[in-house]
PDB file of N, CA and C in Angstrom:
ATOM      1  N   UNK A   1      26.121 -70.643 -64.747  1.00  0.00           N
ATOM      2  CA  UNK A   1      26.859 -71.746 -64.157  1.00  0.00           C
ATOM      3  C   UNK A   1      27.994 -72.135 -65.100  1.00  0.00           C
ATOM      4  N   UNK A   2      29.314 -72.336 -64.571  1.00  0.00           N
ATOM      5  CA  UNK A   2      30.301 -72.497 -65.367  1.00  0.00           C
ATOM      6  C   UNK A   2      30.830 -74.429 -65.538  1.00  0.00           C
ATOM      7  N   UNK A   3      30.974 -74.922 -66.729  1.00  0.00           N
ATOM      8  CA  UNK A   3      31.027 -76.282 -66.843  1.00  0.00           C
ATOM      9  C   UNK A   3      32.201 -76.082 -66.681  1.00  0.00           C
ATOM     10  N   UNK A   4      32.262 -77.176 -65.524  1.00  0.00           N
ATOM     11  CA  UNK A   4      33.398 -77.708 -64.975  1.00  0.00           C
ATOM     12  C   UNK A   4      34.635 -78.286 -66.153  1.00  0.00           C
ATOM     13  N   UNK A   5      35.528 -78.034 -65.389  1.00  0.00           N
ATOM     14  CA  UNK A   5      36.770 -78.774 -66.184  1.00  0.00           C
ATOM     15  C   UNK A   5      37.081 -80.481 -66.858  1.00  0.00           C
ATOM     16  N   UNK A   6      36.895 -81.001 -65.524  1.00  0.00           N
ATOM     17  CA  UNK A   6      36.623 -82.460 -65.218  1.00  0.00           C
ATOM     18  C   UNK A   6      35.296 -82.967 -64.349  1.00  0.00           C
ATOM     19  N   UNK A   7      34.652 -83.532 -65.165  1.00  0.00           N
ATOM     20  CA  UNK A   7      33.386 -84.762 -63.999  1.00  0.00           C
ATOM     21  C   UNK A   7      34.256 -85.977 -63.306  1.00  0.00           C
ATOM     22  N   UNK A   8      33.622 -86.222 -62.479  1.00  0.00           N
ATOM     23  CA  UNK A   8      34.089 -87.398 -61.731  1.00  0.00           C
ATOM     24  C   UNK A   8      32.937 -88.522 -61.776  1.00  0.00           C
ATOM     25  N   UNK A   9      33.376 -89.660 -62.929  1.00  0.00           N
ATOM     26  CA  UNK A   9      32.296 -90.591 -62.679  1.00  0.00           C
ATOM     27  C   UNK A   9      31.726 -91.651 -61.979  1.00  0.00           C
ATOM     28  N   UNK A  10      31.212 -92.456 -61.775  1.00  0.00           N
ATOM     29  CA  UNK A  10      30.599 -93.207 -60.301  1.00  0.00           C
ATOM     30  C   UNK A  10      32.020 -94.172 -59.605  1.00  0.00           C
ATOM     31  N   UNK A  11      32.523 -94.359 -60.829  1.00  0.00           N
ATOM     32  CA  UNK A  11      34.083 -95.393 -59.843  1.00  0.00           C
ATOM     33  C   UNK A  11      34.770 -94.434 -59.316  1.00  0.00           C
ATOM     34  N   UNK A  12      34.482 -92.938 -59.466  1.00  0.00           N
ATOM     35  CA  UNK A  12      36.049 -92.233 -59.122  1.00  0.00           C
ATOM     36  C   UNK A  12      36.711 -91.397 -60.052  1.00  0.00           C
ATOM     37  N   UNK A  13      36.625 -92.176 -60.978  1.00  0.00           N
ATOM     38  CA  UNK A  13      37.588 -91.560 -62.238  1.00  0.00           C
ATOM     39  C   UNK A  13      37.102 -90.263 -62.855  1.00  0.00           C
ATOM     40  N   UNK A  14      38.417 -89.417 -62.697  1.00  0.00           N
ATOM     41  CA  UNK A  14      38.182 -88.424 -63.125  1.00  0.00           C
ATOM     42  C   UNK A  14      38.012 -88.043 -65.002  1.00  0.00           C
ATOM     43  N   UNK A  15      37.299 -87.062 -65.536  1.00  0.00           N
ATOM     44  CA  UNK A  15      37.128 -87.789 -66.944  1.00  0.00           C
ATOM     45  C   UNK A  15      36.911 -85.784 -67.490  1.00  0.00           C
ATOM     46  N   UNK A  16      38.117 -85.299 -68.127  1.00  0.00           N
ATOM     47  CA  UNK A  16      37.908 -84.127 -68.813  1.00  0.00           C
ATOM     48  C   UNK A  16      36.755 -84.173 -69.677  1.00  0.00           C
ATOM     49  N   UNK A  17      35.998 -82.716 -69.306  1.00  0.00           N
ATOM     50  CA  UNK A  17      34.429 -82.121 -69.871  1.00  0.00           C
ATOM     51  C   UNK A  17      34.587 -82.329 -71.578  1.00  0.00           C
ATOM     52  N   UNK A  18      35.883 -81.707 -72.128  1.00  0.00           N
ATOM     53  CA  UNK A  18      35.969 -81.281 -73.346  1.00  0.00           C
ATOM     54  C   UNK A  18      36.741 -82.134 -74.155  1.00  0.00           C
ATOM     55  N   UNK A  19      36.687 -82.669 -74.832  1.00  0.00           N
ATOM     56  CA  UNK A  19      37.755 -83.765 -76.064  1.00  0.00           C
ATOM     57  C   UNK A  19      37.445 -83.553 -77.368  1.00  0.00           C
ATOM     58  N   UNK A  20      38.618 -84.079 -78.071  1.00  0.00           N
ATOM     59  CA  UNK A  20      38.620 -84.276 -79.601  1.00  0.00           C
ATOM     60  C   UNK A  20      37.952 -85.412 -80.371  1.00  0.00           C
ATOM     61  N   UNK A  21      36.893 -84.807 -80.583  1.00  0.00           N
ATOM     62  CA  UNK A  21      36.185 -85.710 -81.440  1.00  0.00           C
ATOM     63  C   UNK A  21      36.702 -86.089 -82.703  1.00  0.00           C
ATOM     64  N   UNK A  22      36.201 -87.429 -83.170  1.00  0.00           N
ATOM     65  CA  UNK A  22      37.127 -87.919 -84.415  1.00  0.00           C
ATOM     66  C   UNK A  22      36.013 -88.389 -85.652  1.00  0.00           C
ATOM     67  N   UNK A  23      34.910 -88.553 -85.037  1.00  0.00           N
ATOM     68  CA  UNK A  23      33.784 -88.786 -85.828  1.00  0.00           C
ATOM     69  C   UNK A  23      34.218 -88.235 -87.539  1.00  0.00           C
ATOM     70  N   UNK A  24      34.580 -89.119 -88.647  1.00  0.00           N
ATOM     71  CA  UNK A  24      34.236 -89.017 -89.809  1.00  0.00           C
ATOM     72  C   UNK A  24      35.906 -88.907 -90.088  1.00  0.00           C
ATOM     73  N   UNK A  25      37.015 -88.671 -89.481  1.00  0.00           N
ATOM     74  CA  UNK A  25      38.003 -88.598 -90.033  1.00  0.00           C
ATOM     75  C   UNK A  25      39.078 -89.491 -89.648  1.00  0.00           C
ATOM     76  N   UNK A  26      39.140 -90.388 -91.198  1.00  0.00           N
ATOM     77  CA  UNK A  26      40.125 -91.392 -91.556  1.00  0.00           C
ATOM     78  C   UNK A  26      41.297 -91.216 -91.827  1.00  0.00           C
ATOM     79  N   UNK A  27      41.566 -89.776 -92.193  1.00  0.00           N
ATOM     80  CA  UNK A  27      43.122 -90.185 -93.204  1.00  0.00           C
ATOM     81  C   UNK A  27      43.930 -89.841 -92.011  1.00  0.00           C
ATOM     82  N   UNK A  28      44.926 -90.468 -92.295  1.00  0.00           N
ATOM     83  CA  UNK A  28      46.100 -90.586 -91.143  1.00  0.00           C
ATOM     84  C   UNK A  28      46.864 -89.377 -91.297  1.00  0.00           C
ATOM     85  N   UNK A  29      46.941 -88.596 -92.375  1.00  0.00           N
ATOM     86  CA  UNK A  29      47.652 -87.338 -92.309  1.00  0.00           C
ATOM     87  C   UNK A  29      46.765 -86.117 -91.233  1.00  0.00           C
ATOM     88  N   UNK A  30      45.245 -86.406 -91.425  1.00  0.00           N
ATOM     89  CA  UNK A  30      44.996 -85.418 -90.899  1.00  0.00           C
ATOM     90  C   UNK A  30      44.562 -85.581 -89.064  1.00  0.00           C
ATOM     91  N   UNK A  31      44.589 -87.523 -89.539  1.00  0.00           N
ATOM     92  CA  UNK A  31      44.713 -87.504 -87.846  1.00  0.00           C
ATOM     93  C   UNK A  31      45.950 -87.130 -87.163  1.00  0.00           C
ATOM     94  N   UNK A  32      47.015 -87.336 -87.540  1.00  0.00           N
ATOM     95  CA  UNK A  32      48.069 -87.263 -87.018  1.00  0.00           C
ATOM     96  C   UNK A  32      48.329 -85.758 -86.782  1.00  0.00           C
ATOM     97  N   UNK A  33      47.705 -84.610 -87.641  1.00  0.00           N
ATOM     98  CA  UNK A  33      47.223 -83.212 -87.385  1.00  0.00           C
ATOM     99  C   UNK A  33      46.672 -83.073 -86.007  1.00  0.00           C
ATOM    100  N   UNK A  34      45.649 -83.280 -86.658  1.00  0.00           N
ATOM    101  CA  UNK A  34      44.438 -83.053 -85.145  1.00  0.00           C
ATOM    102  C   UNK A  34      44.770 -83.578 -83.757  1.00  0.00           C
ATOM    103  N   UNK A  35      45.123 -84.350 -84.240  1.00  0.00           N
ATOM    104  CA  UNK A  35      45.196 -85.177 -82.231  1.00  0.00           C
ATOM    105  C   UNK A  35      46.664 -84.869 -81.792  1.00  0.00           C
ATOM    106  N   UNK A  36      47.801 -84.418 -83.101  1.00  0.00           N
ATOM    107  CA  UNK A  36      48.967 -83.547 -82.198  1.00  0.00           C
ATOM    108  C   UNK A  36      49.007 -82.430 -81.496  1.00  0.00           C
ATOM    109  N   UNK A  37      48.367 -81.950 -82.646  1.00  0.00           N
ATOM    110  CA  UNK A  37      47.756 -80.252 -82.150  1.00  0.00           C
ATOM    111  C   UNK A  37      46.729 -80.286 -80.370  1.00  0.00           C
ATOM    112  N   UNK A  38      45.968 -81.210 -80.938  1.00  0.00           N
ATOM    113  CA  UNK A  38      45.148 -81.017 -79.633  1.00  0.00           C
ATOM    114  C   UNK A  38      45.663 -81.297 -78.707  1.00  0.00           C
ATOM    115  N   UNK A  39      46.482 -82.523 -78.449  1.00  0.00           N
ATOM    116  CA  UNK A  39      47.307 -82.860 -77.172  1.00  0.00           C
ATOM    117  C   UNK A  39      48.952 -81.087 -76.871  1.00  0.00           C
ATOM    118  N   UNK A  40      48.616 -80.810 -77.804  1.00  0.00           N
ATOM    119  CA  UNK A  40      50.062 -79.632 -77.453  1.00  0.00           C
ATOM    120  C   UNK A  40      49.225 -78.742 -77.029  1.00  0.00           C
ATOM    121  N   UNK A  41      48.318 -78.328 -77.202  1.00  0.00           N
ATOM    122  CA  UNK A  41      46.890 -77.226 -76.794  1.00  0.00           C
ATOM    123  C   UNK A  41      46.299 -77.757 -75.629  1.00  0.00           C
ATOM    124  N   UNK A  42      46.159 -78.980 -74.965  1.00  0.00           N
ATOM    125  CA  UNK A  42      46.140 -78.990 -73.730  1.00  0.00           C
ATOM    126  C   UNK A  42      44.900 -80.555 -73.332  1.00  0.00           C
ATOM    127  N   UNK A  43      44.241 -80.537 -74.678  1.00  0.00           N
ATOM    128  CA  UNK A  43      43.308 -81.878 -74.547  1.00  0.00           C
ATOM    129  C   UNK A  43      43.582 -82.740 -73.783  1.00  0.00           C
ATOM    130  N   UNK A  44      42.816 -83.509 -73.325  1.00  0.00           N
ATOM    131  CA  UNK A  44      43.639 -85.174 -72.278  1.00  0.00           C
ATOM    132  C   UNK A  44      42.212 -86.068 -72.865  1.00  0.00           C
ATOM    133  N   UNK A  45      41.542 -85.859 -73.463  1.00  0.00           N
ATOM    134  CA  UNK A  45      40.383 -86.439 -74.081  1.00  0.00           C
ATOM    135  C   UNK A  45      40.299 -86.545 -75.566  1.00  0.00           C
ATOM    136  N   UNK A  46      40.438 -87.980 -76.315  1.00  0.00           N
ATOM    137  CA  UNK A  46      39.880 -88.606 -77.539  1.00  0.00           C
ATOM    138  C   UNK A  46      39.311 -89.135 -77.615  1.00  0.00           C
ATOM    139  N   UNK A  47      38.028 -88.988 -78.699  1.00  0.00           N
ATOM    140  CA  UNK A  47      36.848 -89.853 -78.207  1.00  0.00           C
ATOM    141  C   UNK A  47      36.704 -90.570 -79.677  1.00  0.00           C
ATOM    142  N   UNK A  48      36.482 -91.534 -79.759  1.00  0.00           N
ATOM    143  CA  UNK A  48      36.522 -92.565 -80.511  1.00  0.00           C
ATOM    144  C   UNK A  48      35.872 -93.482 -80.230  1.00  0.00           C
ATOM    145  N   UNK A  49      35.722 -94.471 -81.360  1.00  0.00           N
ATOM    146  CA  UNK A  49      34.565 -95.740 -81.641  1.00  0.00           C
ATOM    147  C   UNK A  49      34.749 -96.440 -82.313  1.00  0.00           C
ATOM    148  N   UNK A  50      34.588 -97.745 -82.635  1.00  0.00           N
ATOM    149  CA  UNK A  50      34.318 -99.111 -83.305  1.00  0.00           C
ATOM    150  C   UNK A  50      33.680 -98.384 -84.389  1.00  0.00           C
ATOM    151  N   UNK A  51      32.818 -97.845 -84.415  1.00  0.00           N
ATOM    152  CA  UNK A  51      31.799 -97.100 -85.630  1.00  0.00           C
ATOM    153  C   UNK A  51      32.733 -96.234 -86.513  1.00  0.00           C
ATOM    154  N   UNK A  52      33.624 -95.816 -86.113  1.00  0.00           N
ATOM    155  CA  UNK A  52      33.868 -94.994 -86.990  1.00  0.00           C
ATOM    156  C   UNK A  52      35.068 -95.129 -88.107  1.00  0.00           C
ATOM    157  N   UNK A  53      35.774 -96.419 -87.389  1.00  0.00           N
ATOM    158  CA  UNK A  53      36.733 -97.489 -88.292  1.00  0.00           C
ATOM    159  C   UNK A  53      37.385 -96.280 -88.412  1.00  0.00           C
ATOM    160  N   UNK A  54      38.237 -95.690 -87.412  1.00  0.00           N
ATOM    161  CA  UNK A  54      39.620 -94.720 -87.084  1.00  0.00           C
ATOM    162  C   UNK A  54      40.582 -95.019 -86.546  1.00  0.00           C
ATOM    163  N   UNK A  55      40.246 -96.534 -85.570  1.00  0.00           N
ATOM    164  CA  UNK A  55      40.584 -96.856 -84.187  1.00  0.00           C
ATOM    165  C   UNK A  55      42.231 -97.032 -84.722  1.00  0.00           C
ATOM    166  N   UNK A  56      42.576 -97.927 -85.706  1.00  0.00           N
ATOM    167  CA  UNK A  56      44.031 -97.809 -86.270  1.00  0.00           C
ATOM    168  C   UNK A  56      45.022 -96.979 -86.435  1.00  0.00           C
ATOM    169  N   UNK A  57      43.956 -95.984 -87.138  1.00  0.00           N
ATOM    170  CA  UNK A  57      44.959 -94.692 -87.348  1.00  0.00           C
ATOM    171  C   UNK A  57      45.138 -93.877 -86.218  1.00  0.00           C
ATOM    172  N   UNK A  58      44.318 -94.089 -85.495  1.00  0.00           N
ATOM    173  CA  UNK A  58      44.612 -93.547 -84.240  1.00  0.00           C
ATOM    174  C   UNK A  58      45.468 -93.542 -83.744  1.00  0.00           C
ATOM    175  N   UNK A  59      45.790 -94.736 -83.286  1.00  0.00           N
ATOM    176  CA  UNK A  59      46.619 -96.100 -82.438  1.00  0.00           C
ATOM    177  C   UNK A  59      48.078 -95.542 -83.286  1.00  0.00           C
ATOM    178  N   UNK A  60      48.466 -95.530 -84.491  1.00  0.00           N
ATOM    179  CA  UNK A  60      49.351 -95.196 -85.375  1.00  0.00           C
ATOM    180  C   UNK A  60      49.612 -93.672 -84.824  1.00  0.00           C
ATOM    181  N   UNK A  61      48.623 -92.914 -84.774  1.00  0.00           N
ATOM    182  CA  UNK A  61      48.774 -91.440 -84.251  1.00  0.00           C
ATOM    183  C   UNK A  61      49.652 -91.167 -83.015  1.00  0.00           C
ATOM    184  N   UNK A  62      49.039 -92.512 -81.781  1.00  0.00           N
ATOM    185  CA  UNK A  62      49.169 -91.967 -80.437  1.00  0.00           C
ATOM    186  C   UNK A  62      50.912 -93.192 -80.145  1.00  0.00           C
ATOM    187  N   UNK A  63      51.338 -93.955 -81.242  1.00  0.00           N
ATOM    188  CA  UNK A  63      52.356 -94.189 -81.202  1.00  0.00           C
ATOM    189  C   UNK A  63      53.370 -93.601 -81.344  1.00  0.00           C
ATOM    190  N   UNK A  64      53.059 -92.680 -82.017  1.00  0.00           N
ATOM    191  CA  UNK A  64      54.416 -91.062 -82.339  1.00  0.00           C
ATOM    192  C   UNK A  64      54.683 -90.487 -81.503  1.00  0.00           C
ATOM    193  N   UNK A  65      53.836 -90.302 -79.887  1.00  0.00           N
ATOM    194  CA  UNK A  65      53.965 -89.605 -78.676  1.00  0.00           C
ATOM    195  C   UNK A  65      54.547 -90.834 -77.888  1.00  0.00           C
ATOM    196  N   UNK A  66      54.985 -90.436 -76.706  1.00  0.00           N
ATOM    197  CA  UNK A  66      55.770 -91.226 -75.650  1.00  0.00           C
ATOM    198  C   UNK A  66      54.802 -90.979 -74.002  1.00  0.00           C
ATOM    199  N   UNK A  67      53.956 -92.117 -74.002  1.00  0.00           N
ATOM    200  CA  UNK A  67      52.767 -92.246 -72.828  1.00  0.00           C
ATOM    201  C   UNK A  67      53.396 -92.725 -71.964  1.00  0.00           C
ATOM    202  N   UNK A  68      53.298 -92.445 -70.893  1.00  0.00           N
ATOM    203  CA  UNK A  68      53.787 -93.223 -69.684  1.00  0.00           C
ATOM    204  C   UNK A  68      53.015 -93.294 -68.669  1.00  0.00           C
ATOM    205  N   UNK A  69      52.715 -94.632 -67.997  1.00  0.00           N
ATOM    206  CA  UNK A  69      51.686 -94.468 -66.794  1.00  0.00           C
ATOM    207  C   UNK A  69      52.241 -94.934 -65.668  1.00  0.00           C
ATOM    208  N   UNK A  70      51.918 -94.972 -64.136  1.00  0.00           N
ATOM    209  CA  UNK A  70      52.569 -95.638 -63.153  1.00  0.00           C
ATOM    210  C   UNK A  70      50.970 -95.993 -62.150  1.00  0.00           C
ATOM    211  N   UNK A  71      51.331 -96.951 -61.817  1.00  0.00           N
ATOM    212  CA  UNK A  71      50.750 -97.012 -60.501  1.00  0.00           C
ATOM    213  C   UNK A  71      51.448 -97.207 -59.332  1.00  0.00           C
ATOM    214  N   UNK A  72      50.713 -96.486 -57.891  1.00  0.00           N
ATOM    215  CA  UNK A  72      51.253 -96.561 -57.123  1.00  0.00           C
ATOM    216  C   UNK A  72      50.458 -98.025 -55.476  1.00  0.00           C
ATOM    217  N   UNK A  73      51.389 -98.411 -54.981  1.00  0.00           N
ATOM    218  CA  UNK A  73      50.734 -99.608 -54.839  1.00  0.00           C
ATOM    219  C   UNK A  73      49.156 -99.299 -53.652  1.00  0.00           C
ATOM    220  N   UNK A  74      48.681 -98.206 -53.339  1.00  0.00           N
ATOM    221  CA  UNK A  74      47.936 -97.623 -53.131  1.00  0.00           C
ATOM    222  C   UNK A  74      46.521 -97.745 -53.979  1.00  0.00           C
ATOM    223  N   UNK A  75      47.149 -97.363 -55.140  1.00  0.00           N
ATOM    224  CA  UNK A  75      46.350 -97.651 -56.215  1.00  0.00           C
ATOM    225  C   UNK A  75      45.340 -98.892 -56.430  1.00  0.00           C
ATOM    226  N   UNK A  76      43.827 -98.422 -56.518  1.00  0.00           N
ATOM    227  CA  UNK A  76      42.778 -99.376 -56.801  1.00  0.00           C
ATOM    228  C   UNK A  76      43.214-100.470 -57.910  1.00  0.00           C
ATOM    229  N   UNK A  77      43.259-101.823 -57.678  1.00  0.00           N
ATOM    230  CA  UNK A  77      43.654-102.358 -58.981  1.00  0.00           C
ATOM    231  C   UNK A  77      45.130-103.006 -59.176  1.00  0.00           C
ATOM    232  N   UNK A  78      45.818-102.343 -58.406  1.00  0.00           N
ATOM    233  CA  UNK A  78      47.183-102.823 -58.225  1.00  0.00           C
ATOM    234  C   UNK A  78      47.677-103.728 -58.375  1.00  0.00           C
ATOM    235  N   UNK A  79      47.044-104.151 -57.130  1.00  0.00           N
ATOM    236  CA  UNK A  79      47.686-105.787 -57.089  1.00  0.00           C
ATOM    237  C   UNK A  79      46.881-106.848 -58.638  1.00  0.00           C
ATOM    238  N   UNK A  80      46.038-106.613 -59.296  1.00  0.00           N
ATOM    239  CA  UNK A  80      45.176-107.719 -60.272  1.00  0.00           C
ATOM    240  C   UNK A  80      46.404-107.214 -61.140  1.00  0.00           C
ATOM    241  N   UNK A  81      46.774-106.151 -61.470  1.00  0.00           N
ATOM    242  CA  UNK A  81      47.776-106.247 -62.524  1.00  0.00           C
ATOM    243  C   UNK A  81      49.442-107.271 -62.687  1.00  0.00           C
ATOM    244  N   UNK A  82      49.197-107.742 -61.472  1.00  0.00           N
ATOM    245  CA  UNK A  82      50.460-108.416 -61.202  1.00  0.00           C
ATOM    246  C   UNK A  82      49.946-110.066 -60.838  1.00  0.00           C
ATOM    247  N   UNK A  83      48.784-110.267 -61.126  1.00  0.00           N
ATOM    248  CA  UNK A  83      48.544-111.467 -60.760  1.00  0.00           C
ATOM    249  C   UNK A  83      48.508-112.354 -62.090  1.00  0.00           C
TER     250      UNK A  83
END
């Protein structure tokens, strides 16, 4: 049996099988490694925690890239974002 790409969890949301784990690594040089590399290689999954006191450097990491999201007014949620 071949593991799927993406699960779909009980709201809907779709949620990639495979991600970059961060467990144990702090320094910002080598996050800023890892989680570039992985997002140019194809990742859409970082998994991270309160526990692991990364969450900063992270955040510092994923500020160097340019995210963009949209919703469309279709979209679950829509309207609370504007209220």
């Amino acid at each position: 049996m071949a593991v799927p790409k993406i699960y779909t969890l009980s709201n809907g949301v779709q949620m990639p099988t495979v991600g970059l784990g961060t467990y144990r690594v702090r320094d910002q040089a080598t996050l800023d490694t890892c989680i570039l590399e992985a997002l140019r290689s194809g990742y859409r999954l970082i998994d991270t925690a309160t526990v692991y006191r990364n969450e900063a450097a992270i955040g510092k990491t994923l500020k160097r890239i340019f995210l963009t999201s949209k919703l469309a007014p279709k979209d679950q949620g829509y309207d609370a974002c504007y209220q």
